[in-house]
Each structure stands twice: as structure tokens, then as C-alpha cells.
Protein backbone atom coordinates (compact mmCIF):
# COMPACT_ATOMS: atom_id res chain seq x y z
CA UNK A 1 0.00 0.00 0.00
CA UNK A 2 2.62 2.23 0.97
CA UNK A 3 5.73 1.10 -1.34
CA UNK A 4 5.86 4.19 -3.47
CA UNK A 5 6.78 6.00 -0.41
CA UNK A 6 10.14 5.85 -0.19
CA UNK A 7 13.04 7.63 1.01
CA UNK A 8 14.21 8.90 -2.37
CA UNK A 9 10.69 9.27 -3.25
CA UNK A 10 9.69 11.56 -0.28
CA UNK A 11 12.99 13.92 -0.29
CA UNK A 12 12.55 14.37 -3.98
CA UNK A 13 9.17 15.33 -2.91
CA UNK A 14 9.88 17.56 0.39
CA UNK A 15 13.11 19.33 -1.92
CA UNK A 16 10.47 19.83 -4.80
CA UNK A 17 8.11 22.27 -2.44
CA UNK A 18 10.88 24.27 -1.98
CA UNK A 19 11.29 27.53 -4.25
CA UNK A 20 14.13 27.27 -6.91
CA UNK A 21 16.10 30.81 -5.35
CA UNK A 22 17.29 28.23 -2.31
CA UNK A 23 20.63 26.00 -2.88
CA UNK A 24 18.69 22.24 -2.78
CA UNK A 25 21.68 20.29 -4.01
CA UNK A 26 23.10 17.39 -1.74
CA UNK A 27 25.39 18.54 0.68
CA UNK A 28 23.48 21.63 0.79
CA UNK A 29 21.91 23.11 4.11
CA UNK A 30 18.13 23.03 2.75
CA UNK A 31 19.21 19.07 1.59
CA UNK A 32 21.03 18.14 4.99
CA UNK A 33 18.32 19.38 7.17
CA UNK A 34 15.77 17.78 4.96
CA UNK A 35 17.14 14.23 4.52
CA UNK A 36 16.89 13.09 8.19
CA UNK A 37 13.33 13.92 8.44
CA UNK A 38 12.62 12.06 4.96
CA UNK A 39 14.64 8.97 6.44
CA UNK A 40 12.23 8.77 9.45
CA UNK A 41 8.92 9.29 7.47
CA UNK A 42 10.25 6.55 5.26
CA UNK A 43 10.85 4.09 7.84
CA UNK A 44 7.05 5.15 9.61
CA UNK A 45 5.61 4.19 6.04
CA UNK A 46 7.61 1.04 6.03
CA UNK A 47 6.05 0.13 9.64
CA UNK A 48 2.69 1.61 8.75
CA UNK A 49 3.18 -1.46 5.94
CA UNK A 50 4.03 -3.82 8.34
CA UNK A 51 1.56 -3.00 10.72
CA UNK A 52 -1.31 -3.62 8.06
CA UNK A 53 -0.09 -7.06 7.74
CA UNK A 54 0.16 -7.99 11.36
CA UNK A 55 -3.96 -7.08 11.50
CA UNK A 56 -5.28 -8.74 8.82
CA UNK A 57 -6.86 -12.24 9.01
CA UNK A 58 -4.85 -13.41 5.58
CA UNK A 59 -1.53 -11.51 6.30
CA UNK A 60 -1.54 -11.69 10.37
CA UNK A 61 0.89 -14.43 11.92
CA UNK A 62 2.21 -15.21 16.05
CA UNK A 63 0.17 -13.42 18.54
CA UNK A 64 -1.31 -11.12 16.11
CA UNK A 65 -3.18 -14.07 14.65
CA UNK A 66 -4.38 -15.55 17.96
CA UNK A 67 -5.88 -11.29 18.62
CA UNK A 68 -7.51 -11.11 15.26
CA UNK A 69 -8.94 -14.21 15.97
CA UNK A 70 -10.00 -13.45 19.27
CA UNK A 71 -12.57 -10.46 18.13
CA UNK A 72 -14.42 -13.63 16.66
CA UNK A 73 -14.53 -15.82 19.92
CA UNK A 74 -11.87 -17.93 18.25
CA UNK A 75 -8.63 -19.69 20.22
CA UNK A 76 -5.49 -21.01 19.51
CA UNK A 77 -5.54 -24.74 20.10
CA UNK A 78 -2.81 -25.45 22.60
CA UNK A 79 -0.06 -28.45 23.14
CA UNK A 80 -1.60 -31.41 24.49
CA UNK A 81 -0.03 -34.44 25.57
CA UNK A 82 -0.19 -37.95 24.58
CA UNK A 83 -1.96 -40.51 26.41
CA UNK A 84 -0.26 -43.76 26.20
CA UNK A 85 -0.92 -48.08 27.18
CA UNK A 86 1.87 -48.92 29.14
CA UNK A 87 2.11 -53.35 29.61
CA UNK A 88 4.41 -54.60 33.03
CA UNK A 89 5.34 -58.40 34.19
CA UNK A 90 4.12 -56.92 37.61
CA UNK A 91 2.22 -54.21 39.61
CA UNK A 92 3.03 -50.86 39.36
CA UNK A 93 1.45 -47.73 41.57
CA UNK A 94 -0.44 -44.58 40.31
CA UNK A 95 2.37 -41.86 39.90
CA UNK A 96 5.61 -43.36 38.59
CA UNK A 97 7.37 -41.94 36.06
CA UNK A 98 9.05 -44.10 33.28
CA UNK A 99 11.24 -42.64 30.24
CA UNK A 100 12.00 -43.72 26.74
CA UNK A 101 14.15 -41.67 23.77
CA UNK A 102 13.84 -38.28 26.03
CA UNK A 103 10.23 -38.20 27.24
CA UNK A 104 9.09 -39.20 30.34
CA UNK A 105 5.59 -40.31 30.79
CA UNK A 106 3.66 -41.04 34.54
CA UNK A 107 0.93 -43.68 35.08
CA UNK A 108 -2.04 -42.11 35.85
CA UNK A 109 -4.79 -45.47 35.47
CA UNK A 110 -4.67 -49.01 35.70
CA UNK A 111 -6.54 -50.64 32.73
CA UNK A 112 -6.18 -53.95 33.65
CA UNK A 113 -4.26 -56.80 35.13
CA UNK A 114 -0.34 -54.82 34.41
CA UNK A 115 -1.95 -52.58 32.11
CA UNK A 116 -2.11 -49.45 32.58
CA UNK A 117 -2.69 -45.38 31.46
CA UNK A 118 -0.05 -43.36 31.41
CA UNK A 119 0.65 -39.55 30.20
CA UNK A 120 3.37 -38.35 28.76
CA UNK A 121 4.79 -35.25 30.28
CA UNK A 122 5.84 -33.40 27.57
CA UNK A 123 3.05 -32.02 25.33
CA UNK A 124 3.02 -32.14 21.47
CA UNK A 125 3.75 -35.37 19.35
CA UNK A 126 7.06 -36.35 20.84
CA UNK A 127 5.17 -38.50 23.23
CA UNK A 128 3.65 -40.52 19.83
CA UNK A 129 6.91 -40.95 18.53
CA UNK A 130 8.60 -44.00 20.03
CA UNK A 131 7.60 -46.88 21.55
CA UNK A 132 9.62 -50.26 23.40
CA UNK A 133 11.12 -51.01 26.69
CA UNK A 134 10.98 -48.14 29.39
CA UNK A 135 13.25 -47.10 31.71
CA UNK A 136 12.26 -46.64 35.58
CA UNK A 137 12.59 -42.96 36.58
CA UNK A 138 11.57 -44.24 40.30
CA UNK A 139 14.50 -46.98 40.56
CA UNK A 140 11.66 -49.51 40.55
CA UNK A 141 13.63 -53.03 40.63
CA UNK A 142 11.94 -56.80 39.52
CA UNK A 143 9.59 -54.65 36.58
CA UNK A 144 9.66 -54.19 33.40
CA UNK A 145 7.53 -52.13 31.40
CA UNK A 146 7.15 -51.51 27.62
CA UNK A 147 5.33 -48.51 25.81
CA UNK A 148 2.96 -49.46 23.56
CA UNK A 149 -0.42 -48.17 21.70
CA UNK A 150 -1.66 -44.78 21.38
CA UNK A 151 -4.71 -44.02 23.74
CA UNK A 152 -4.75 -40.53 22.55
CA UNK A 153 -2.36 -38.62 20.31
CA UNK A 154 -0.34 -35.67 21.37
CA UNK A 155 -0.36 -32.47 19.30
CA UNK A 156 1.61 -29.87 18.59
CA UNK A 157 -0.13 -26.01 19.11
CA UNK A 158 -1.95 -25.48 16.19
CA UNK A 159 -0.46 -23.34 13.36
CA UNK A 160 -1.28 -20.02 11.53
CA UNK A 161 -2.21 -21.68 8.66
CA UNK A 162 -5.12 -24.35 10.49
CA UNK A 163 -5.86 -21.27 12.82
CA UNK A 164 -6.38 -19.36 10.10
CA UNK A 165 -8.22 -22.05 8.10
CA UNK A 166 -10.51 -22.14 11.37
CA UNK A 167 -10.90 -18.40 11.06
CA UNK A 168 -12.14 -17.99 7.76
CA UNK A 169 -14.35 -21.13 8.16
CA UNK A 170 -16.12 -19.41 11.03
CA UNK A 171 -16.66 -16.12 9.01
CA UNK A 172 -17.79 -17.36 5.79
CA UNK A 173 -19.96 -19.77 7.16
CA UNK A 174 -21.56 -18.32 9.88
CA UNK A 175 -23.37 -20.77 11.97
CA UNK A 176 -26.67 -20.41 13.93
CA UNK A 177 -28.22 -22.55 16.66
CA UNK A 178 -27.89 -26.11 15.76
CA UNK A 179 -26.60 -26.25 12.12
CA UNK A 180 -23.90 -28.25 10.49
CA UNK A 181 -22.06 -25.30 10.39
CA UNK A 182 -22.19 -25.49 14.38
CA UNK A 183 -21.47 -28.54 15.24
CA UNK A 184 -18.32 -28.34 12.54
CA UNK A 185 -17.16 -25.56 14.61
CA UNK A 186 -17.68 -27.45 17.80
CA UNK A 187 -15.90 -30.69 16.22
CA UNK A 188 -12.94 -28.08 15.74
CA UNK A 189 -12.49 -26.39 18.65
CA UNK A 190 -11.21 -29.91 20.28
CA UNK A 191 -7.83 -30.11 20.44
CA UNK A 192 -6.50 -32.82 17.59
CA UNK A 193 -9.21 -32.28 15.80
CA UNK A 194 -8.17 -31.47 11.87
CA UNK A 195 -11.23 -31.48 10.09
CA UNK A 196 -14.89 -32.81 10.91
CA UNK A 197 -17.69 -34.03 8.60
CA UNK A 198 -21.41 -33.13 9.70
CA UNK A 199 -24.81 -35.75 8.86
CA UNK A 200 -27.73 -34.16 10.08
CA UNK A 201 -30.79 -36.23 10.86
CA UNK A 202 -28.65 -39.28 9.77
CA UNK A 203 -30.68 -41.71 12.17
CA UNK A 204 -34.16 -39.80 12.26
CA UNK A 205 -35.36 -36.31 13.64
CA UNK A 206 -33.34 -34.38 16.21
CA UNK A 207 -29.78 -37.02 15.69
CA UNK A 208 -26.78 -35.23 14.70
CA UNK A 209 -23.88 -37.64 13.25
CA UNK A 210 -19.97 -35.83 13.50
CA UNK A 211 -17.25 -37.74 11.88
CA UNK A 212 -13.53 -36.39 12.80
CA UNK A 213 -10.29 -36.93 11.94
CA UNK A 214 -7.07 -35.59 13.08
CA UNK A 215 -4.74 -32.50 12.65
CA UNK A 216 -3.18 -35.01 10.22
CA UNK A 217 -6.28 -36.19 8.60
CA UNK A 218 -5.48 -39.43 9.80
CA UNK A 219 -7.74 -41.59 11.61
CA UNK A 220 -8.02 -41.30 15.74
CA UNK A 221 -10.51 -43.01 17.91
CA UNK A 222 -9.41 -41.32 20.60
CA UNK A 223 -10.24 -38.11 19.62
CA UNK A 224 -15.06 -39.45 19.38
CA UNK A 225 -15.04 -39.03 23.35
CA UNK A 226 -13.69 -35.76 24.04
CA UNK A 227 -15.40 -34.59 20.49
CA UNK A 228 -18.92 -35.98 22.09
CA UNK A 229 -17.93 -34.73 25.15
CA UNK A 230 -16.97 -31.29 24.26
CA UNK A 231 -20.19 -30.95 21.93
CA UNK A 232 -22.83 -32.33 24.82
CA UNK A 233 -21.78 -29.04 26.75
CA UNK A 234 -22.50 -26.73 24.12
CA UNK A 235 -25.23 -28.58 21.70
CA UNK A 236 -29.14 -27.32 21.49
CA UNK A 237 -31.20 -29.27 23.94
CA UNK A 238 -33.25 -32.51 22.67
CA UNK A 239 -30.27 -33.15 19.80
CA UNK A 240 -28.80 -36.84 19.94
CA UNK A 241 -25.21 -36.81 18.60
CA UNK A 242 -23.18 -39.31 17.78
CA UNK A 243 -19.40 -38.81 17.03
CA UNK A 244 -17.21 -41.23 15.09
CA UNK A 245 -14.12 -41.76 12.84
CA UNK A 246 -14.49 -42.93 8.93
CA UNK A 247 -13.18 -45.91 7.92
CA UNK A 248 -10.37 -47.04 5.92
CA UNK A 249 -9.94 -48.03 2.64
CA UNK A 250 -6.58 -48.61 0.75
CA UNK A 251 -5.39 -47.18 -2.32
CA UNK A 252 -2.71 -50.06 -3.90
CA UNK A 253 -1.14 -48.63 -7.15
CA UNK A 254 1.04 -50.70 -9.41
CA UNK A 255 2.45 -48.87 -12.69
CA UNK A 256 5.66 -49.50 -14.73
CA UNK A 257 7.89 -46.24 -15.08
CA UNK A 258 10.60 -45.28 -17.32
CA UNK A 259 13.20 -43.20 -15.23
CA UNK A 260 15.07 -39.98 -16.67
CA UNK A 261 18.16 -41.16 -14.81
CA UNK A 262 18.29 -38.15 -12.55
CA UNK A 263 16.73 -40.13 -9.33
CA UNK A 264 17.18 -43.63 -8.17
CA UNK A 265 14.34 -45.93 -8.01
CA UNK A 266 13.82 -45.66 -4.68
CA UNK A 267 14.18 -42.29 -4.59
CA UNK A 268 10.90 -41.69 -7.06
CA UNK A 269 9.30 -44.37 -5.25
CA UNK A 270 9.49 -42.27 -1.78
CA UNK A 271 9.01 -39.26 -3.69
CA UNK A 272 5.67 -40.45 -5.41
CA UNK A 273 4.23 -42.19 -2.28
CA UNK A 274 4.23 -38.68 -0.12
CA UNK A 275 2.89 -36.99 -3.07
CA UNK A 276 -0.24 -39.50 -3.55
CA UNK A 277 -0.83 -39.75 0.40
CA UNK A 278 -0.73 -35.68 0.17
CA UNK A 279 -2.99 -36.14 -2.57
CA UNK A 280 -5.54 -38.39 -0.80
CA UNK A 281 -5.33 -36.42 2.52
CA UNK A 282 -6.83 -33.42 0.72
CA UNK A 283 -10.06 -35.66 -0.62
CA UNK A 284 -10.66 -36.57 2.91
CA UNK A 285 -14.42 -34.83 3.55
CA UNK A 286 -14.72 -33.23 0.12
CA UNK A 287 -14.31 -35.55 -3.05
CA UNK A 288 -14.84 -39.22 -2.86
CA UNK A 289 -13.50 -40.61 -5.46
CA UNK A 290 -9.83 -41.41 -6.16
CA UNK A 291 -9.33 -39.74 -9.97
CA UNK A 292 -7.01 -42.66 -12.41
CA UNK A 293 -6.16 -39.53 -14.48
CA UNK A 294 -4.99 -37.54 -11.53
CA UNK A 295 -2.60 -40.33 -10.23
CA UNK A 296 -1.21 -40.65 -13.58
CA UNK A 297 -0.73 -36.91 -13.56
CA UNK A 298 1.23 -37.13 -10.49
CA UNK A 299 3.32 -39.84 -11.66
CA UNK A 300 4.90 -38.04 -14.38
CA UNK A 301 4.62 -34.80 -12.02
CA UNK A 302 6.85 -36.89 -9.83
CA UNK A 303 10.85 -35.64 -10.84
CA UNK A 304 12.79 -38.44 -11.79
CA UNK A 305 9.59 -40.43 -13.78
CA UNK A 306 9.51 -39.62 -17.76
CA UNK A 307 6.83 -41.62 -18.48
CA UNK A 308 4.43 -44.60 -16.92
CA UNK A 309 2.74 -47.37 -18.85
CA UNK A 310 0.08 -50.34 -17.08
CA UNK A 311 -1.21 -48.34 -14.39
CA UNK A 312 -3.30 -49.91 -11.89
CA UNK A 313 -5.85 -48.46 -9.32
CA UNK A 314 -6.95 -51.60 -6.76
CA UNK A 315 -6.50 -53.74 -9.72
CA UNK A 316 -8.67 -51.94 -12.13
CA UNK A 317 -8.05 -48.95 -14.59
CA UNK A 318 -11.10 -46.56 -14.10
CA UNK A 319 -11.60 -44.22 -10.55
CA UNK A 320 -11.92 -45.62 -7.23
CA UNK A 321 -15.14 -44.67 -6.08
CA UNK A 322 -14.62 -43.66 -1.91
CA UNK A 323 -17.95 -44.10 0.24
CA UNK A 324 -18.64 -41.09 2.98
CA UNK A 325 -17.96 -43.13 6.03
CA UNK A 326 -14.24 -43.99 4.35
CA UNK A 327 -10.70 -42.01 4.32
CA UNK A 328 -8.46 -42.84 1.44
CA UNK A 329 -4.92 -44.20 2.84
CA UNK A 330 -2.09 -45.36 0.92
CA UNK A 331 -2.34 -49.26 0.42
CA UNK A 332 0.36 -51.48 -1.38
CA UNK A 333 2.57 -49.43 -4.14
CA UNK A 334 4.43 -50.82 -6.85
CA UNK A 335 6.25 -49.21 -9.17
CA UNK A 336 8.54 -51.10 -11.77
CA UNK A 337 11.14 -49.92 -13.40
CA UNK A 338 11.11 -50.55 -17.37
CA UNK A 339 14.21 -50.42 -18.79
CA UNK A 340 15.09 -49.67 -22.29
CA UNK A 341 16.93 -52.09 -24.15
């Protein structure tokens, strides 16, 4: 908005409104006591610039963001911490502290006979990360314990960009009392929560079906009870919801390629699988089918890959048709190298 006004730009302009009888060359009185001034009005534009930015819901990053936001009853989604099954050859008590790879993570339930709940200290998703044999923090002797399935996943705080996403949702699709709209919003405001699908009136009048997924559209059970929790405390009265997580269905792709020779086999192969399970993470909720033509396209998008021949979706050369209640994941991929004689 404000780029024209620059430092040359606003001298030449202050030294122009002067009358031609004074001496307005550089190194000049008129010029010297001028130039400062223009310097400082330059730099006010430049921050004037900035400041635009830092209050605008497109531009606005950090703490600006989260106040933008704020005007619209909207809230950062914080760190939470993962939730974890711990399995011992004995008894344990409520309260010990066990650590694997750097994180440290205390019981806090028994589930069962040497089963137990335990939390991981440190928020975000290093507590998902690793799993195996834990150390005892507490010097406990005669025990062993091992770290194993996630109860609930940690996250990380939530970014600009989701926050953002979040924002604009909100605005452009304001909801009243009780619509999908709403209970989207509500779905979202749970921590882990990436993206929610609403059914209304899915199992007769007055029931309300909400189908999440996480911040990395991947599927997590753990996320329906706090979802149907969270809603129950804020939903219209007389509405029966019922939260739940889509189902899975695999994606295998078989295809023979013809390399460029400037990446290994393995290399396109990697390269072409986190493209395609991009790809199928951003049909999740909005298109469901799985386009032939678009893998193709991202096969010879894919650097390395010249050209494909015998491309196979599931078996079968035509779309793969996705149901609502399913998620797209990457199944069994196999791509062949042809090589020319």
C-alpha cells in the first residue's frame, strides 16, 4: 500500500516544495536538514506497511493471529499431551514416572491386570513418537515395562495456517443454533481435531452424526469421546449426537515407469508415495473418489519419472469410487522400473 513512499521518493518530494532561489543540491543546508526527516517518514511508512499485515486475518501471523482471531470468539488450540498403554510383568502404583528416547511419561490409570494409562509429560507429538522397553525414573527393581499403543495422540499447538483455516471457516460460514455449520465448529475447537464431517438427521429427527479426523487427517478413535464430550456441553437441547471416525480403505497402485536417470528408483518411489498420500489427505471430507487420471498426472509430475505405462488403481483402470464413512490411505505401491533395451 505504501511502497511508493520511499526515502528517495519523499525527499525528492519535500526538496520539490521548496522555491528554486534556495541551494537544494546534496550537501546543501536546505538538503542536509531535509534528509533526516525524509529517512524517518520513510521508515514510519515502512512500519505503517508492516503494521497492516500484522492485522489482517490473511496476512496476520504469532500473537497477532491468535488477537484477530479473538474479536471472533476464536482460540489457539494449545499443546496437548499424549496418552499412552503402558504393559508390566508386575504391579506398578499410580504416579511413577518411566522414560523412553527423552520423554518421560507417569501412570495415571490401571486398565487392567499390568496394564495401565499413562501420560506423557511433555506435550506435542514427541510422546507418539517411540515406543519399546521403558526405563524406571523411580528406581523400581523386579519390573519391566514396555510402551505401547496410542490411547490418545499428542499435538503440537496449532499453526497459523489451520488457525487461520478455522478463522475464515467461522466467518464465511456463519453458523446459527444447531446447524452443520455449528457442530463443525464445535468438532474443531477440540484439540487434535483437523477437520470434521457433519450428517444431520442421519438416524431420524433431532440425531446429529460428527465424523472427525485428526490434525493429520489421519484416523483417531481417541479423539469421538472428548469430540462428544466437548459438543454435549454446548449442543441445542433434545439433539442426539453421535461422534465417530471414517473408515479405511486402501489405495494399492502398481504402474511401470521409465526413469530420466536423474533419481534412483527408490528415490521416485518415496518421492511419489508422499505426493499420492498428500494427494488423498486433501479428498478426505470433500471428493470421494480417487481420480485414475490424476494419479497418472502425479506420476509423471513426480521428478525423476519420464513416463508410466500399465497403471493400476486396486487392480482396475477406471476411478476408485470412496464411500462417505471412508478415508483414502495409501495401500500397497508398486512401481517397476522398465528399462530400455
Amino acid at each position: 500500500m505504501f511502497e511508493a513512499m520511499t526515502y528517495e521518493a519523499i525527499l525528492a518530494d519535500m526538496l520539490k516544495r521548496v522555491t528554486t532561489d534556495v541551494d537544494k543540491r546534496e550537501g546543501s543546508i536546505l538538503y542536509d536538514a531535509l534528509a533526516p526527516c525524509a529517512y524517518e517518514l520513510a521508515q514510519t511508512y515502512f512500519n505503517l506497511s508492516s503494521f497492516l499485515d500484522l492485522v489482517s486475518g490473511d496476512t496476520a501471523v504469532g500473537e497477532y493471529l491468535d488477537r484477530v482471531v479473538a474479536d471472533y470468539g476464536i482460540s489457539r488450540k494449545q499443546a496437548t499431551k499424549a496418552v499412552r498403554k503402558v504393559v508390566t510383568t508386575d504391579d506398578i502404583s499410580l504416579g511413577t514416572r518411566w522414560g523412553l528416547e527423552g520423554s518421560v511419561y507417569q501412570i495415571t490409570a490401571q486398565l487392567g491386570e499390568n496394564i495401565y494409562q499413562a501420560e506423557c509429560e511433555q506435550t506435542g507429538e514427541l510422546g507418539n513418537r517411540y515406543s519399546g522397553s521403558l526405563l524406571s525414573l523411580d528406581n523400581i527393581k523386579g519390573v519391566t515395562a514396555t510402551l505401547g499403543d496410542i490411547i490418545t495422540a499428542g499435538e503440537e499447538v496449532e499453526t497459523d495456517n489451520n488457525l487461520r483455516a478455522r478463522f475464515y471457516a467461522q466467518v464465511q460460514s456463519p453458523s446459527t443454533s444447531g446447524n452443520a455449520d455449528n457442530y463443525k465448529k464445535w468438532a474443531l475447537e477440540v484439540p487434535g481435531v483437523g477437520d470434521a464431517k457433519v450428517y444431520p438427521l442421519w438416524n431420524g429427527n433431532g440425531t446429529v452424526k460428527v465424523m472427525v479426523v485428526d490434525s493429520n487427517m489421519s484416523i483417531d478413535t481417541g479423539l469421538e469421546k472428548p469430540v462428544a464430550d466437548y459438543i454435549e456441553t454446548v449442543r441445542p437441547i433434545g439433539a442426539t449426537v453421535t461422534v465417530t471416525s471414517p473408515g479405511s480403505k486402501e489405495i494399492s497402485i502398481s504402474a511401470k515407469i521409465t526413469l530420466d536417470g536423474t533419481k534412483l528408483l527408490q528415490e521416485v518411489i518415496e518421492s511419489f508415495y508422499s505426493t499420492f498420500a498428500d494427494y488423498l489427505k486433501n479428498t478426505i471430507f470433500s471428493s470421494y473418489v480417487v481420480s485414475y487420471a490424476k494419479v497418472g498426472s502425479l506420476l509423471l509430475a513426480t521428478e525423476g519419472i519420464s513416463d508410466y505405462t500399465d497403471l493400476f488403481l486396486n487392480g482396475d483402470t477406471s476411478n476408485v469410487p470412496i464411500a462417505e464413512t471412508e478415508m483414502p490411505m495409501v495401500g500397497n505401491l508398486e512401481l517397476v522400473e522398465v528399462v530400455s533395451e
